[in-house]
C-alpha atoms as a PDB file:
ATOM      1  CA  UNK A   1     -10.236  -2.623 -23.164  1.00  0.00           C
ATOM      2  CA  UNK A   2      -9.304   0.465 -22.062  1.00  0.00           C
ATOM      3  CA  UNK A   3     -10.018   1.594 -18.459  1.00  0.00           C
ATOM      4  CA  UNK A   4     -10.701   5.108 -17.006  1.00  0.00           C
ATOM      5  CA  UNK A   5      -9.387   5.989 -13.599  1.00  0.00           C
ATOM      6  CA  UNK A   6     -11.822   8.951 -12.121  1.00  0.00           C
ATOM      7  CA  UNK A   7     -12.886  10.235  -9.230  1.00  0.00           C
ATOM      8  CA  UNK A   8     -16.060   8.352  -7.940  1.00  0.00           C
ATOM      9  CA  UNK A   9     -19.487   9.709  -7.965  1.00  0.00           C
ATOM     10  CA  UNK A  10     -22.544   8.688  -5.853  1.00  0.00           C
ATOM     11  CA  UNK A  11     -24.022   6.653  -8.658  1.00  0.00           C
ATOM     12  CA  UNK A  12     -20.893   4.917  -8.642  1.00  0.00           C
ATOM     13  CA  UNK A  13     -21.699   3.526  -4.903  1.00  0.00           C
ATOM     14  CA  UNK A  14     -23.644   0.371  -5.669  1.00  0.00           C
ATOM     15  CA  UNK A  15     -20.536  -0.974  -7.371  1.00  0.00           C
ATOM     16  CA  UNK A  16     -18.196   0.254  -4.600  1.00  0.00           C
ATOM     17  CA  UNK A  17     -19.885  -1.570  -1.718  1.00  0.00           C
ATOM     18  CA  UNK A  18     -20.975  -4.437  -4.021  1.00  0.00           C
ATOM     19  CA  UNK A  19     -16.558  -4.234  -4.467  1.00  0.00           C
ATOM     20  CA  UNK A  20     -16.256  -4.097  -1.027  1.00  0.00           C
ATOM     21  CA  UNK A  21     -19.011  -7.087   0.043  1.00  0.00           C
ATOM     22  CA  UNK A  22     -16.434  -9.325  -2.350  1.00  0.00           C
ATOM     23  CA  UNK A  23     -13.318  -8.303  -0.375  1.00  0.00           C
ATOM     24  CA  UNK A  24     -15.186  -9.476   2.516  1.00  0.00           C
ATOM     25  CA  UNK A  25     -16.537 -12.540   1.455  1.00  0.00           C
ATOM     26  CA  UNK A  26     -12.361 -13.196   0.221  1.00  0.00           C
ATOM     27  CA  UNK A  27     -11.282 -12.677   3.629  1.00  0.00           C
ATOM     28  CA  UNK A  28     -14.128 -14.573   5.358  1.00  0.00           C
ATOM     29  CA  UNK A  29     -15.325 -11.708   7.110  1.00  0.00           C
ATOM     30  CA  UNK A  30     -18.222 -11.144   5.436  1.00  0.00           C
ATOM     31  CA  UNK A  31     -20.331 -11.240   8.647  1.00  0.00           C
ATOM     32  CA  UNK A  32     -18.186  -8.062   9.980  1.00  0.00           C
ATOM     33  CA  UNK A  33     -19.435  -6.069   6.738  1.00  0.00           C
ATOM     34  CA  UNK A  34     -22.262  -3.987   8.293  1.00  0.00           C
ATOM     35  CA  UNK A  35     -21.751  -0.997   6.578  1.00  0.00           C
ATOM     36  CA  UNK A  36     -25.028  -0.371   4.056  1.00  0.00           C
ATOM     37  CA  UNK A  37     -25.187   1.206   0.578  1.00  0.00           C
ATOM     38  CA  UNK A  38     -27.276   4.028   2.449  1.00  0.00           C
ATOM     39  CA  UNK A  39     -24.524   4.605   5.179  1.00  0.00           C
ATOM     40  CA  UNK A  40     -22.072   4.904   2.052  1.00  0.00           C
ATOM     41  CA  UNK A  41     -23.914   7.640   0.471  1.00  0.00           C
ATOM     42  CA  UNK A  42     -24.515   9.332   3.546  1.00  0.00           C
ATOM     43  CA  UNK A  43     -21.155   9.412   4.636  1.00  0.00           C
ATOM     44  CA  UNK A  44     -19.933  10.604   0.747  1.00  0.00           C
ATOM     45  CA  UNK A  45     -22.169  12.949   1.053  1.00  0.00           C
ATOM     46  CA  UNK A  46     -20.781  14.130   4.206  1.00  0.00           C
ATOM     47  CA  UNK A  47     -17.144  14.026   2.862  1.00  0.00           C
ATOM     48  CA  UNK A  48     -15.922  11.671   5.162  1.00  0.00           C
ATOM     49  CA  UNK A  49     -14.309   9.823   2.649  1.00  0.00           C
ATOM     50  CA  UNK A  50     -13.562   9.754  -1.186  1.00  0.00           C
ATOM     51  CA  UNK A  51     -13.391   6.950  -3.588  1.00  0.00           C
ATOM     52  CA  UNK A  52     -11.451   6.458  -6.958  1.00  0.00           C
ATOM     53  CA  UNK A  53     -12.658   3.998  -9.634  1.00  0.00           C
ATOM     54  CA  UNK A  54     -11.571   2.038 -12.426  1.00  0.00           C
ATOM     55  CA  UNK A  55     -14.362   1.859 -15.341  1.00  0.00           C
ATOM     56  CA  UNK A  56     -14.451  -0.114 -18.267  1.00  0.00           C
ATOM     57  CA  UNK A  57     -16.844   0.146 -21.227  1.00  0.00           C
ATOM     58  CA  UNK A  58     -19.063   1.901 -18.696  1.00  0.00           C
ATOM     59  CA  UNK A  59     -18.885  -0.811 -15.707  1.00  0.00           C
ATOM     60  CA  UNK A  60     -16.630  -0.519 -12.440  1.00  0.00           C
ATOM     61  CA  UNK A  61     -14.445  -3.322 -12.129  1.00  0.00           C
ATOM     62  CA  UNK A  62     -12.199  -1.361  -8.943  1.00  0.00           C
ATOM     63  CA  UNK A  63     -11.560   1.123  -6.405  1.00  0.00           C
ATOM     64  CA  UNK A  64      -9.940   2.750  -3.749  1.00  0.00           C
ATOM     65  CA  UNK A  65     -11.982   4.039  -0.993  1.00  0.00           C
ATOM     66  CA  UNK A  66      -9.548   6.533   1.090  1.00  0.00           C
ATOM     67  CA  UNK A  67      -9.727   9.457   3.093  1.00  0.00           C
ATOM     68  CA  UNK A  68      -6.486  12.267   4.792  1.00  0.00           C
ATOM     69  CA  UNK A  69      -5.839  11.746   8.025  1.00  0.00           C
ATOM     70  CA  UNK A  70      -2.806  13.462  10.266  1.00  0.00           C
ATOM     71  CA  UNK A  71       0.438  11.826  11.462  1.00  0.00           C
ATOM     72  CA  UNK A  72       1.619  13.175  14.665  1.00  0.00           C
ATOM     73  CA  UNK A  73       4.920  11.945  13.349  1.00  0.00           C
ATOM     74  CA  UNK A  74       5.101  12.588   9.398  1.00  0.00           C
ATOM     75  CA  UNK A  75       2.459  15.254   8.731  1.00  0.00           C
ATOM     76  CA  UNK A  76      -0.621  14.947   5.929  1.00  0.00           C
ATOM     77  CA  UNK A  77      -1.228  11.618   5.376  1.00  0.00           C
ATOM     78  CA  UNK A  78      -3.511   9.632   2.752  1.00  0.00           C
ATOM     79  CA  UNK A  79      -5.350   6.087   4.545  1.00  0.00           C
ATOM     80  CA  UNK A  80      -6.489   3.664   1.864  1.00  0.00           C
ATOM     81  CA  UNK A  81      -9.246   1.804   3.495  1.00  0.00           C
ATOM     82  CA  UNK A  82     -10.061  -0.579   0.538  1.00  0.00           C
ATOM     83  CA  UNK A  83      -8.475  -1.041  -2.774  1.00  0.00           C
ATOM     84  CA  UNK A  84     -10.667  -4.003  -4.800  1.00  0.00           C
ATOM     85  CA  UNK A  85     -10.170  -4.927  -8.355  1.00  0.00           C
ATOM     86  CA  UNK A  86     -12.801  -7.473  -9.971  1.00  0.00           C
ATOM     87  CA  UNK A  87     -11.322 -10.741 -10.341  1.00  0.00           C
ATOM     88  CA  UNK A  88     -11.603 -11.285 -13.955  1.00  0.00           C
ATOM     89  CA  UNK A  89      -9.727  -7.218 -14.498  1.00  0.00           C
ATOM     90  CA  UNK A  90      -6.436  -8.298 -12.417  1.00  0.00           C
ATOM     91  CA  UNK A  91      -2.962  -9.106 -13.592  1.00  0.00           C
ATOM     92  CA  UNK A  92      -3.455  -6.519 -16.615  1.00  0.00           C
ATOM     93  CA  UNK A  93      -2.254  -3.320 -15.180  1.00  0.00           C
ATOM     94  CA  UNK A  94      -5.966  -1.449 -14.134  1.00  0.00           C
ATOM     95  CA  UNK A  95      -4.584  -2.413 -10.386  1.00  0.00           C
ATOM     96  CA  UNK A  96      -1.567  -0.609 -11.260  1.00  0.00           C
ATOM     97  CA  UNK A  97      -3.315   2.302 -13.041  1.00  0.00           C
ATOM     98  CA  UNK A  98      -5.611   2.757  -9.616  1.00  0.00           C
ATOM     99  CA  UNK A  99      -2.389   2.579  -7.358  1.00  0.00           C
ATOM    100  CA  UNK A 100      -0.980   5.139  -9.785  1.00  0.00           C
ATOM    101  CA  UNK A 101      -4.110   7.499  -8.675  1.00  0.00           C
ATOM    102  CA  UNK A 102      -4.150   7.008  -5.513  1.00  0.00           C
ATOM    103  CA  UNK A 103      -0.308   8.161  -5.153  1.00  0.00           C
ATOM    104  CA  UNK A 104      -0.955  11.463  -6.853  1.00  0.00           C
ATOM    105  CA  UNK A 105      -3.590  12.289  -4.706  1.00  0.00           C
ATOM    106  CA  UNK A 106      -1.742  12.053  -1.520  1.00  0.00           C
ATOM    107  CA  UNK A 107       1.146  13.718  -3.253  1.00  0.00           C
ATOM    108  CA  UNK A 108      -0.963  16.412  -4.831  1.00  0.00           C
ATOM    109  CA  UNK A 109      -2.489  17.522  -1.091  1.00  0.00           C
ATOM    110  CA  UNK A 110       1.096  17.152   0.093  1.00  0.00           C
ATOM    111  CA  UNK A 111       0.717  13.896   1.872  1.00  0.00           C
ATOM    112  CA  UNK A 112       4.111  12.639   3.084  1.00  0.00           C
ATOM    113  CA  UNK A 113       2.650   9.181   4.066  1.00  0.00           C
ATOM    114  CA  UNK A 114       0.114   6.260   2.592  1.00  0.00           C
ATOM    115  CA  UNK A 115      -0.713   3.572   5.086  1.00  0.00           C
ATOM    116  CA  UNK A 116      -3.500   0.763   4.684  1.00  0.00           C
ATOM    117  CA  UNK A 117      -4.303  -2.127   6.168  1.00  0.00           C
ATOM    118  CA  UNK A 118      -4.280  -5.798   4.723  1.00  0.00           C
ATOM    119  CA  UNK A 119      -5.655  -9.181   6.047  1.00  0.00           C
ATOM    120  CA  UNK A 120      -2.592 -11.903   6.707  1.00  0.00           C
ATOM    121  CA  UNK A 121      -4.893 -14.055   4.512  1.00  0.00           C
ATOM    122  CA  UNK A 122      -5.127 -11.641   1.416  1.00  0.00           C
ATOM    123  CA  UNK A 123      -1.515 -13.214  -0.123  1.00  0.00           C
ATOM    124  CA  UNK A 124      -2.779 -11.181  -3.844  1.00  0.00           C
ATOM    125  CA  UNK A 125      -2.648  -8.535  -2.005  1.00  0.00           C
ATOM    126  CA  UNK A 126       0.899  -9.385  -0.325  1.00  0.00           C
ATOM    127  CA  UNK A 127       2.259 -10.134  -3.423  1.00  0.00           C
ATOM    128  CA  UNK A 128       1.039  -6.962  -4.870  1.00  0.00           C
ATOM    129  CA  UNK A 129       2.069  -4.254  -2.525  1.00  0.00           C
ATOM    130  CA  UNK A 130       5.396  -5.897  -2.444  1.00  0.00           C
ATOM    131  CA  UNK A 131       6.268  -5.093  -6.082  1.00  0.00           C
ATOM    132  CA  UNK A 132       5.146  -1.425  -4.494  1.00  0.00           C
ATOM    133  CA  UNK A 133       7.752  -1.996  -2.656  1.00  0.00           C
ATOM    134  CA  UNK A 134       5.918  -1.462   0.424  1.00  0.00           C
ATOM    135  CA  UNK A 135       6.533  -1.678   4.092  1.00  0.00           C
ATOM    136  CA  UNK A 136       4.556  -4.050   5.816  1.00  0.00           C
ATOM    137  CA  UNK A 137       4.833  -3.326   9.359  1.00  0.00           C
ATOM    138  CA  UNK A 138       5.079  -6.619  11.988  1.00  0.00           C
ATOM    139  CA  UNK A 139       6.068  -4.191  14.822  1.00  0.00           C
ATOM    140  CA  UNK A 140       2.605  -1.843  14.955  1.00  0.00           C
ATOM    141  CA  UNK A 141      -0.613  -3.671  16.662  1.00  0.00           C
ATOM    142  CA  UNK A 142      -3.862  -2.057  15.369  1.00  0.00           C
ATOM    143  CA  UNK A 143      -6.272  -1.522  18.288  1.00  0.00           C
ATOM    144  CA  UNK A 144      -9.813  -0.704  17.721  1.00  0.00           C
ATOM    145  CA  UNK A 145     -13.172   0.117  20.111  1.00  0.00           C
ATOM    146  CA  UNK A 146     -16.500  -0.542  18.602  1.00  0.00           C
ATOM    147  CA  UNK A 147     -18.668   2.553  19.664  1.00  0.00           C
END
């Protein structure tokens, strides 16, 4: 099957948060996952954030939700908030494809950095941003203030 890697539109959203409510439910924070399919087009809409998407024979089956961001330290950087690949698409390169995208992105608004997130608990994930050949930081705590 051959998969397309675009930019995300908002008739693309249902798929991204349904994406994004799996994730959750993966990592056992499903609970924590307030965000609604109307505060995702609202907030697309706004440009607060842009999403890239894997399609095949017309479905979504991934995506990377990201937005640019500023390091006092580096410069332009790229955040990747989510990256979620259906299941029953992984281990045959559409992960790789996406990650692909996402890199010439940052590069192409002269980002010098990509930094995400993962949960401890998401070893897929592990496993796959160490054939990136990542850094995963131990030394960094995130904080966070719920407004």
């Amino acid at each position: 099957m051959p998969t397309l890697i675009r930019q995300a539109t908002p008739a693309d959203l249902p798929a991204v948060h349904g994406l994004v409510a799996e994730l959750a439910a993966y990592v056992d924070s499903l609970p924590q996952f307030t965000a609604t399919l109307a505060d995702y087009e609202k907030d697309m809409a706004d440009g607060f954030y842009e999403v890239l998407v894997a399609e095949t024979e017309g479905k979504v089956i991934g995506m990377a939700l990201y937005y640019y961001v500023y390091s006092t330290w580096r410069g332009r950087m790229i955040y990747l908030e989510d990256f979620v690949l259906a299941p029953a698409h992984r281990r045959r390169g559409v992960g790789q494809q996406l990650w692909d995208a996402l890199i010439a992105k940052g590069r192409g608004r002269g980002c010098k950095l990509l930094k995400w997130q993962i949960a401890g608990q998401n070893t897929e994930a592990l496993k796959f941003y160490a054939a990136q050949d990542a850094t995963i930081e131990n030394d960094w705590l995130n904080g966070k203030l719920f407004l």
